[in-house]
Protein backbone atom coordinates (compact mmCIF):
# COMPACT_ATOMS: atom_id res chain seq x y z
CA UNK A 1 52.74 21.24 -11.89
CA UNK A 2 52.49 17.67 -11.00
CA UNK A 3 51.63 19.14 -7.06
CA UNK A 4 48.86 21.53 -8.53
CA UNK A 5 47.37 18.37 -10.66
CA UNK A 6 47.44 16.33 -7.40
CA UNK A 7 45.50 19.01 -5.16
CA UNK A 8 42.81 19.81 -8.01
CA UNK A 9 42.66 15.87 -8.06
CA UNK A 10 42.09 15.87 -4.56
CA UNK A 11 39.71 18.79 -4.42
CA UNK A 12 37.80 17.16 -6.99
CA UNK A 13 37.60 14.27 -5.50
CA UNK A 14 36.09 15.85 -2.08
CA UNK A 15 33.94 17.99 -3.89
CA UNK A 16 32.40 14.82 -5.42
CA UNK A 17 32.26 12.66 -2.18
CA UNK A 18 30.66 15.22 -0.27
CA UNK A 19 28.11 15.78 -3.42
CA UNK A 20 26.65 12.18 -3.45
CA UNK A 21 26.79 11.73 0.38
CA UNK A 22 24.34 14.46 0.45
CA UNK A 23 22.20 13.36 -1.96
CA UNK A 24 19.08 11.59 -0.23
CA UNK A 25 17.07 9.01 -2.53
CA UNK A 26 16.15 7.25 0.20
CA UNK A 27 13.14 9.82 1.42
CA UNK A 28 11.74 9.12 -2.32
CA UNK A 29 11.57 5.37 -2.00
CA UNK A 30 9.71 5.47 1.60
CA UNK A 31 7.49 7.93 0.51
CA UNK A 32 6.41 5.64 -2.57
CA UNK A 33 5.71 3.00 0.36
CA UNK A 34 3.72 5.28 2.87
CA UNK A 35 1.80 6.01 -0.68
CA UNK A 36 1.39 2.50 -1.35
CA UNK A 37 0.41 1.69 2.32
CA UNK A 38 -2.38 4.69 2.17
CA UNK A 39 -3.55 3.20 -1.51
CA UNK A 40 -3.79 -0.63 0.02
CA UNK A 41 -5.26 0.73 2.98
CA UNK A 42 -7.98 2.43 1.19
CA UNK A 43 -8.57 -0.61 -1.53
CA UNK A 44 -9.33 -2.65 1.46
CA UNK A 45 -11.65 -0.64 3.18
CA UNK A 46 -13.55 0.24 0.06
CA UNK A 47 -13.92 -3.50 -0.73
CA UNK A 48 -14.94 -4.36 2.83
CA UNK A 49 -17.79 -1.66 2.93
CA UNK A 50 -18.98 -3.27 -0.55
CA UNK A 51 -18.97 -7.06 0.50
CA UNK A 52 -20.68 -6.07 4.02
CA UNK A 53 -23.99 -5.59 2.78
CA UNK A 54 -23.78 -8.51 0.22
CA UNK A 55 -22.98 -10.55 2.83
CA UNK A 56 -25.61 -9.62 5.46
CA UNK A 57 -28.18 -9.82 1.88
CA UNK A 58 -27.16 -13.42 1.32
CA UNK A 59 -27.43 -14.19 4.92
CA UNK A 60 -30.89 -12.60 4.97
CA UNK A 61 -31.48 -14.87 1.96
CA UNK A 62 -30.34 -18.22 3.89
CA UNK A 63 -32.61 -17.24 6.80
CA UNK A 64 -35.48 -16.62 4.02
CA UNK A 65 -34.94 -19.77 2.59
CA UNK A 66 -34.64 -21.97 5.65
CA UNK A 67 -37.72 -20.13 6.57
CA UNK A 68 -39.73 -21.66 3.45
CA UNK A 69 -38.28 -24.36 4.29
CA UNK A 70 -40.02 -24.75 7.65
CA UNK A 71 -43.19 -23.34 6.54
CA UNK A 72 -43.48 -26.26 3.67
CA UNK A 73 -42.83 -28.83 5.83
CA UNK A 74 -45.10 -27.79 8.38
CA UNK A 75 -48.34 -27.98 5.72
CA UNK A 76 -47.98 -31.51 5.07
């Protein structure tokens, strides 16, 4: 009896062991980060095609004003 508890104790004990070793949560948590790589990736590019113009407008503006600037001076 005691010999019988011993090998199902054993057998159980395998059958778990050799369960969670082939469990793989580790796939799940890289593909979250390739996710949140693509997502970041994305976020920046969108932001840098929306500040690009903006930023060539304001420089446009700067060259407008310095412009005026000259154009004042040169009257008086």
């Amino acid at each position: 009896m005691t010999k019988k508890l011993l090998y199902f104790t054993i057998a159980l004990l395998f059958a778990g062991m050799s369960l969670w070793g082939c469990s793989n949560n580790s796939g799940e948590e890289s593909e979250k980060g390739a996710i949140r790589q693509m997502t970041d990736q994305v976020a920046k590019d969108l932001v840098h095609k929306m500040r690009d113009p903006i930023d060539k407008a304001r420089a446009v503006k700067v060259q407008q004003e310095e412009g005026f600037g000259e154009m004042e001076g040169t009257d008086e």
